[in-house]
N, C-alpha and C. Protein backbone atom coordinates (compact mmCIF):
# COMPACT_ATOMS: atom_id res chain seq x y z
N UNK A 1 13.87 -51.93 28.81
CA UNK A 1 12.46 -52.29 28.73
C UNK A 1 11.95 -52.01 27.32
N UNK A 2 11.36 -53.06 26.73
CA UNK A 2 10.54 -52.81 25.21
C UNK A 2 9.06 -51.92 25.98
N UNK A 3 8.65 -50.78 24.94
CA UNK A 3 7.42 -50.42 25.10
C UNK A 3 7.04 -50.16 23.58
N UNK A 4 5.59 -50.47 23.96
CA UNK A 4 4.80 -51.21 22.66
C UNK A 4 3.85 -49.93 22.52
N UNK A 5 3.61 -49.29 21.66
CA UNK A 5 2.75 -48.03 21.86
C UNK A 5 1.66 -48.50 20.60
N UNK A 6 0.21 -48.23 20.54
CA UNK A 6 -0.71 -48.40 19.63
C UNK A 6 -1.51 -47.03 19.43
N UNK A 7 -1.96 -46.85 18.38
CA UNK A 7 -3.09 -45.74 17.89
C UNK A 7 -4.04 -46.94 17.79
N UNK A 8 -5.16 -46.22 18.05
CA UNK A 8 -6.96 -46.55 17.82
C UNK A 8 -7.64 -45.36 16.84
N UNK A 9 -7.90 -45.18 15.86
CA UNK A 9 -8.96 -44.08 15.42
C UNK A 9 -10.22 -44.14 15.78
N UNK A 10 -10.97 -43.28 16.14
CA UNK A 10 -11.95 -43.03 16.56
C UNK A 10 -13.08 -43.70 16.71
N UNK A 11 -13.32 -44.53 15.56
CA UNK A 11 -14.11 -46.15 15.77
C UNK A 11 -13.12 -47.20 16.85
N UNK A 12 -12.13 -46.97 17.50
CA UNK A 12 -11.79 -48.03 18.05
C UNK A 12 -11.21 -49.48 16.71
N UNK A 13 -10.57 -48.57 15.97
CA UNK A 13 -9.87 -49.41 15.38
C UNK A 13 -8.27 -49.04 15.03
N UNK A 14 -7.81 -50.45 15.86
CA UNK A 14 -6.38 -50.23 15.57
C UNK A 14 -5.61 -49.88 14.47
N UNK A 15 -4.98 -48.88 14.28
CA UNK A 15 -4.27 -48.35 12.95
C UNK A 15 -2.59 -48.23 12.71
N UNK A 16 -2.11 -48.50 13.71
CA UNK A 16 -0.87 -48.53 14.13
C UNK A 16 -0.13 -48.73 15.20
N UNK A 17 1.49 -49.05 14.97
CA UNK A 17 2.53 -49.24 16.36
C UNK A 17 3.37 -48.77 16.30
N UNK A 18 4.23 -48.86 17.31
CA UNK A 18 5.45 -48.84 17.42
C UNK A 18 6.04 -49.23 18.52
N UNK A 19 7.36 -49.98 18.38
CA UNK A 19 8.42 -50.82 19.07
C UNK A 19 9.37 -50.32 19.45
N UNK A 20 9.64 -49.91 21.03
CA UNK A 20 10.78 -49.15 20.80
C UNK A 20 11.68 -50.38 22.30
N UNK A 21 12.97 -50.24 21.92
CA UNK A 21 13.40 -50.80 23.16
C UNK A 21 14.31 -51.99 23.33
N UNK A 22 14.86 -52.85 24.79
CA UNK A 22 15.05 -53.81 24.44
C UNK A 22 14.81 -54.25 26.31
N UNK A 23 14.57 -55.77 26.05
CA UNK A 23 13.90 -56.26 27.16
C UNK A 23 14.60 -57.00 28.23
N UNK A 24 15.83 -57.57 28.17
CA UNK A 24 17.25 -56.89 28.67
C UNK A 24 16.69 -58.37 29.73
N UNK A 25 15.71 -59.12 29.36
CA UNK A 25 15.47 -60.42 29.64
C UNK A 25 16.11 -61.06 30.39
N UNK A 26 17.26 -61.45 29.71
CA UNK A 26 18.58 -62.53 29.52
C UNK A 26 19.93 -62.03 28.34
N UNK A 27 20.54 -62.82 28.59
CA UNK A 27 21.89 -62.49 27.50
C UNK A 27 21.34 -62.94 26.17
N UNK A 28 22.22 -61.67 25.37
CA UNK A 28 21.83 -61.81 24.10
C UNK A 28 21.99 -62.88 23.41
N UNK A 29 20.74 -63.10 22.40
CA UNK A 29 20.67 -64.38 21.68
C UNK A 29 20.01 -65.62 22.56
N UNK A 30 19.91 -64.57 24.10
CA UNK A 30 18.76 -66.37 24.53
C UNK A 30 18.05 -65.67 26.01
N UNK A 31 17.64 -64.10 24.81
CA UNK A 31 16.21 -63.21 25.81
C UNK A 31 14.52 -63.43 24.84
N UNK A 32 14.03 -64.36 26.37
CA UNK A 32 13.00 -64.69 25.59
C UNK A 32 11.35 -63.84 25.15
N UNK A 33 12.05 -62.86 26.43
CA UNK A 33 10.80 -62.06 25.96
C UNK A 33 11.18 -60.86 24.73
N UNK A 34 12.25 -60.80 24.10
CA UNK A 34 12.68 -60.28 23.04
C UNK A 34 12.39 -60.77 21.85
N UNK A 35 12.53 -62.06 22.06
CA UNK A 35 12.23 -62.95 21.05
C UNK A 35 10.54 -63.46 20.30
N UNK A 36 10.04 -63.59 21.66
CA UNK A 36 8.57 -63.67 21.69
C UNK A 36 8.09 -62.35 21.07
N UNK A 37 8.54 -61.13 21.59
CA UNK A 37 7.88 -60.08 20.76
C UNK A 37 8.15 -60.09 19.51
N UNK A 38 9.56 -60.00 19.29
CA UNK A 38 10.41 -60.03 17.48
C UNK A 38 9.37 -60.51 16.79
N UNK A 39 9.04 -62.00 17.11
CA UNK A 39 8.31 -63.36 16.47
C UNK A 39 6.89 -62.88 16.02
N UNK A 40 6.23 -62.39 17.10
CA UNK A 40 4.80 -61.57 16.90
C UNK A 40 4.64 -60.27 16.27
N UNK A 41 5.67 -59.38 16.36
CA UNK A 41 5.39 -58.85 15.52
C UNK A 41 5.81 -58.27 14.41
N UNK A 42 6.87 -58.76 14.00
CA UNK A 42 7.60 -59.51 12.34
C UNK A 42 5.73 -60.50 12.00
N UNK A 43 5.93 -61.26 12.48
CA UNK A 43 4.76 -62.04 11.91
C UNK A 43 3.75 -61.84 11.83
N UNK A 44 3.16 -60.50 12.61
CA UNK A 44 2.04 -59.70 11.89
C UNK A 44 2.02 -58.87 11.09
N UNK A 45 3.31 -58.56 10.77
CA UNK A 45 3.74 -57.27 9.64
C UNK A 45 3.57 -58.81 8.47
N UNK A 46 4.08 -59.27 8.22
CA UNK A 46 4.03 -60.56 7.52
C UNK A 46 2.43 -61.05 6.80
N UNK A 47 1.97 -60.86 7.85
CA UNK A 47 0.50 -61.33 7.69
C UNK A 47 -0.10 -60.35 7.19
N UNK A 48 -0.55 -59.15 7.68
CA UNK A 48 -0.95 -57.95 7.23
C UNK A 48 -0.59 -58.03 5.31
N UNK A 49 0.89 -58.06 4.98
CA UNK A 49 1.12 -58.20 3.88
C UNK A 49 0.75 -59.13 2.88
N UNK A 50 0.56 -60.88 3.87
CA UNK A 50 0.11 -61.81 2.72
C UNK A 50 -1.71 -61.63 2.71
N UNK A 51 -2.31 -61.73 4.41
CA UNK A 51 -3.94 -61.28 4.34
C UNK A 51 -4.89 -60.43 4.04
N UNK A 52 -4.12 -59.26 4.05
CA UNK A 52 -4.86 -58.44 3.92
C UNK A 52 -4.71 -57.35 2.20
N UNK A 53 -5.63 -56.18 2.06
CA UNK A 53 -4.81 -56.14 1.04
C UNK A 53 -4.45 -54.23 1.36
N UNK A 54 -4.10 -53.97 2.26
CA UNK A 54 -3.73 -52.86 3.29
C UNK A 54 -1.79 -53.27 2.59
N UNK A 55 -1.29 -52.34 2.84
CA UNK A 55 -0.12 -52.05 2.56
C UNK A 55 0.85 -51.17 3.60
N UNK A 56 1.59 -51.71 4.18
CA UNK A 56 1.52 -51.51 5.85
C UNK A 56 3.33 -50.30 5.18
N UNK A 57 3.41 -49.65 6.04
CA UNK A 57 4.43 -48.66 5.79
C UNK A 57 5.37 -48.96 7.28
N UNK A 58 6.73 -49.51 6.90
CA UNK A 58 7.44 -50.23 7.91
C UNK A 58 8.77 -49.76 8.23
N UNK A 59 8.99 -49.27 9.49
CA UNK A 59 10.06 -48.57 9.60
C UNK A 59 10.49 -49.89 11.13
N UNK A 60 12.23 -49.84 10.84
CA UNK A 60 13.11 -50.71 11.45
C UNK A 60 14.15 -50.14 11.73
N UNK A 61 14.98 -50.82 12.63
CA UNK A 61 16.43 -50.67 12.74
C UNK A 61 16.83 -51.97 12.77
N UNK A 62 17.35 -52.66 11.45
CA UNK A 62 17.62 -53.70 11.16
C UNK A 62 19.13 -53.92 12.12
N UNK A 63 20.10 -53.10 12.29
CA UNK A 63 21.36 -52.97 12.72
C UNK A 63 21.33 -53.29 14.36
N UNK A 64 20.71 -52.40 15.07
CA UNK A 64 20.63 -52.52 16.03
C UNK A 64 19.28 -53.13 17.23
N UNK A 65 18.39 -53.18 16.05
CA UNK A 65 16.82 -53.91 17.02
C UNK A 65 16.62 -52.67 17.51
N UNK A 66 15.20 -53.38 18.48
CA UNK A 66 14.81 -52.06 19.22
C UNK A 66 13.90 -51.03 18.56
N UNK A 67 13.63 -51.10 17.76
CA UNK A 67 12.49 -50.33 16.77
C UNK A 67 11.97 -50.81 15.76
N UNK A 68 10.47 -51.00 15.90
CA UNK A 68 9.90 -51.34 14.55
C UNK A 68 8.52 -50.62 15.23
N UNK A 69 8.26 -50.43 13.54
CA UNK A 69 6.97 -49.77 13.46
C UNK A 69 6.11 -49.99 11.95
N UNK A 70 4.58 -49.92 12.53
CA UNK A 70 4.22 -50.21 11.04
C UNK A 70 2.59 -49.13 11.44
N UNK A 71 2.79 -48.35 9.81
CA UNK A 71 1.31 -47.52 10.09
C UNK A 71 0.53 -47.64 8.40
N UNK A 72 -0.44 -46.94 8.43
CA UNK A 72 -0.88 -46.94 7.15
C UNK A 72 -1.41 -45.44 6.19
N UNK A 73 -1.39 -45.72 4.95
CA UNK A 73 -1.31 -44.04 4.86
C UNK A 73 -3.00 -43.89 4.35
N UNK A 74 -3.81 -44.75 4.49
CA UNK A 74 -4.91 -44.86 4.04
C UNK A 74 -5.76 -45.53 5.54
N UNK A 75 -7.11 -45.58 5.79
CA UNK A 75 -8.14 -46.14 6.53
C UNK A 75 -7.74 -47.47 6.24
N UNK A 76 -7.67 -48.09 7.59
CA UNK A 76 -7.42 -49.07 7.61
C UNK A 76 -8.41 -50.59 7.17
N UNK A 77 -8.38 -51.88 6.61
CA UNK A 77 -9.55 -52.41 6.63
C UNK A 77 -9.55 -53.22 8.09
N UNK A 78 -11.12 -54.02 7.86
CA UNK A 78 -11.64 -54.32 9.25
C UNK A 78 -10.51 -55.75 9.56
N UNK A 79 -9.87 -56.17 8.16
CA UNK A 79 -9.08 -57.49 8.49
C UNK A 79 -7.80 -56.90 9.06
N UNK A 80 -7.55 -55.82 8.65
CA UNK A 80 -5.77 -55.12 9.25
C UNK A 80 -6.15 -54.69 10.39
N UNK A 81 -7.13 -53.85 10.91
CA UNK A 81 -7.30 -53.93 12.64
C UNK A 81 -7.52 -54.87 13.44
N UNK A 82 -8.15 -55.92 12.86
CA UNK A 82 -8.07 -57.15 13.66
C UNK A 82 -6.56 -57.78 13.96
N UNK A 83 -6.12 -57.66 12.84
CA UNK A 83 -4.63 -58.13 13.27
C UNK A 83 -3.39 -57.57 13.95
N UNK A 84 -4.13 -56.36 14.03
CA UNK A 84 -3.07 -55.14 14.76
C UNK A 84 -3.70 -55.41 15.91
N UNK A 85 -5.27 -55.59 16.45
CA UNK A 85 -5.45 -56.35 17.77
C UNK A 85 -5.26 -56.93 18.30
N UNK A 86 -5.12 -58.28 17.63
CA UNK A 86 -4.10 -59.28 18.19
C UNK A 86 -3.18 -59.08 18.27
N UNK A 87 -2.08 -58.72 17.85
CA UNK A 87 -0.77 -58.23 18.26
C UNK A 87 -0.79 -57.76 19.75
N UNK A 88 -1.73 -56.54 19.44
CA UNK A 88 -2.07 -55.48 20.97
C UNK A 88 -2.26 -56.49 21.99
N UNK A 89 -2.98 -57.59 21.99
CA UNK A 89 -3.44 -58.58 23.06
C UNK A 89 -2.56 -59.46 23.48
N UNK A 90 -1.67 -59.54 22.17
CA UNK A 90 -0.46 -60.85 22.60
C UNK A 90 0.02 -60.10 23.54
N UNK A 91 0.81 -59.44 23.19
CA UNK A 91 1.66 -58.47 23.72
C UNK A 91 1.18 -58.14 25.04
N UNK A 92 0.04 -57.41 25.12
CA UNK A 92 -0.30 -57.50 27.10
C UNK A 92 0.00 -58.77 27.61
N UNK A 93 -0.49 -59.97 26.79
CA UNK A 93 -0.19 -61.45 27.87
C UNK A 93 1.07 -61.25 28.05
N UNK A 94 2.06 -61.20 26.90
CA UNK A 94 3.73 -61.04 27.18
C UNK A 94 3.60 -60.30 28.53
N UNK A 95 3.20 -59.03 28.54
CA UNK A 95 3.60 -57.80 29.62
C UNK A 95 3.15 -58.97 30.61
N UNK A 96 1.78 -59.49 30.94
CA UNK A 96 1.38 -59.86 32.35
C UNK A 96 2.40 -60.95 32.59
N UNK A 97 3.27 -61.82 31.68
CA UNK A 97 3.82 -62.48 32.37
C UNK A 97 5.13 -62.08 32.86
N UNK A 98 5.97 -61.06 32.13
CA UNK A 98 7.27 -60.41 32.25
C UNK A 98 6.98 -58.54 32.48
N UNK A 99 6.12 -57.84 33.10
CA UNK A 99 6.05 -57.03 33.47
C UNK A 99 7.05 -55.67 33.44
N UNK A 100 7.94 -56.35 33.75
CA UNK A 100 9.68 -55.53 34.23
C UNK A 100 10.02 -55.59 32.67
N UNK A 101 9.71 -56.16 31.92
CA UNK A 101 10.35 -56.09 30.87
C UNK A 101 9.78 -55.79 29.36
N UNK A 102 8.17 -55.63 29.41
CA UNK A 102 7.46 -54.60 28.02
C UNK A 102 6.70 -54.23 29.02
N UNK A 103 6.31 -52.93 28.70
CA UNK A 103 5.11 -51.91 28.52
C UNK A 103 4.37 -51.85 27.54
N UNK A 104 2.97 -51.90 27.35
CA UNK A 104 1.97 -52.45 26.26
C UNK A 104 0.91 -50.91 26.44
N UNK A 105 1.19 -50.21 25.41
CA UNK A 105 -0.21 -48.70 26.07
C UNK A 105 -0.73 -48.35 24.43
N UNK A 106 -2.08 -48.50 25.20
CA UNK A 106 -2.79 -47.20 23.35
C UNK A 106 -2.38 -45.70 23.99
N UNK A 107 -2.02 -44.83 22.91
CA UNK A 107 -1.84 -43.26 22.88
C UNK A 107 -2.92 -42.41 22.33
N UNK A 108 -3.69 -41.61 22.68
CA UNK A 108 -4.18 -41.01 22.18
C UNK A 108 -3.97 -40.62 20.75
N UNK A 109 -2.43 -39.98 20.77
CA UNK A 109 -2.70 -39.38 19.64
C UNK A 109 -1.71 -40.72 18.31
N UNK A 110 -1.73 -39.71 16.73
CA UNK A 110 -1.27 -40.58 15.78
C UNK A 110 0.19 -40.93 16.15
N UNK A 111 0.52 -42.42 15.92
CA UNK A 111 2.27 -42.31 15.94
C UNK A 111 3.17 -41.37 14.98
N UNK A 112 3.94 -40.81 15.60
CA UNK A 112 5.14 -40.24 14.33
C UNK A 112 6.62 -41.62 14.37
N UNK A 113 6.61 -41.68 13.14
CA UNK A 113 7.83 -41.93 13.24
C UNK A 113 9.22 -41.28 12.84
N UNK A 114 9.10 -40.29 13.10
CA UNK A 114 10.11 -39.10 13.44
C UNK A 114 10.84 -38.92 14.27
């Protein structure tokens, strides 16, 4: 199971994620809810980098999948929480349609990626 974990700071603005997992869908190379996530959120780390002017701090496991994460070491702007929202929102539709296969939760506290 992929689970999708988010921070909010205290205004209710998204500041970070993390990706941990795998969604065990279908056979590898044609799992689509693996793919659908990859796609969304590679492509908001993407975006964040060309839209905004936030500088996103990105940790992966290029080798094996199953982890990505992106946080910031500064207050985030109002265009980089918006886009870390959407992510957050795709991602529940993913969950409501494949359930068994991501978990989508805000955490109270800051992510470590430790």
């Amino acid at each position: 199971m992929i689970r999708a974990s988010f921070y909010q700071n205290e205004d209710q603005k998204f500041e970070s994620f993390l990706i941990l997992g795998h969604a065990d869908s279908g056979p590898y190379g044609q799992d689509l809810v693996c793919a659908a996530v990859s796609a969304v959120s590679i492509g908001t780390i993407n975006n964040l980098e060309k839209l905004t002017e936030d500088t996103p701090l990105v940790v992966l496991d290029e080798e094996n999948g199953g982890h990505l994460g992106c946080r910031f070491d500064k207050a985030v702007s109002h265009d980089t929480a918006l886009l870390l929202e959407n992510l957050y929102w795709t991602l529940k539709d993913i969950q409501d349609s494949y359930p068994k296969n991501i978990e989508v939760q805000i955490q109270k506290n800051k992510i470590d990626f430790n």
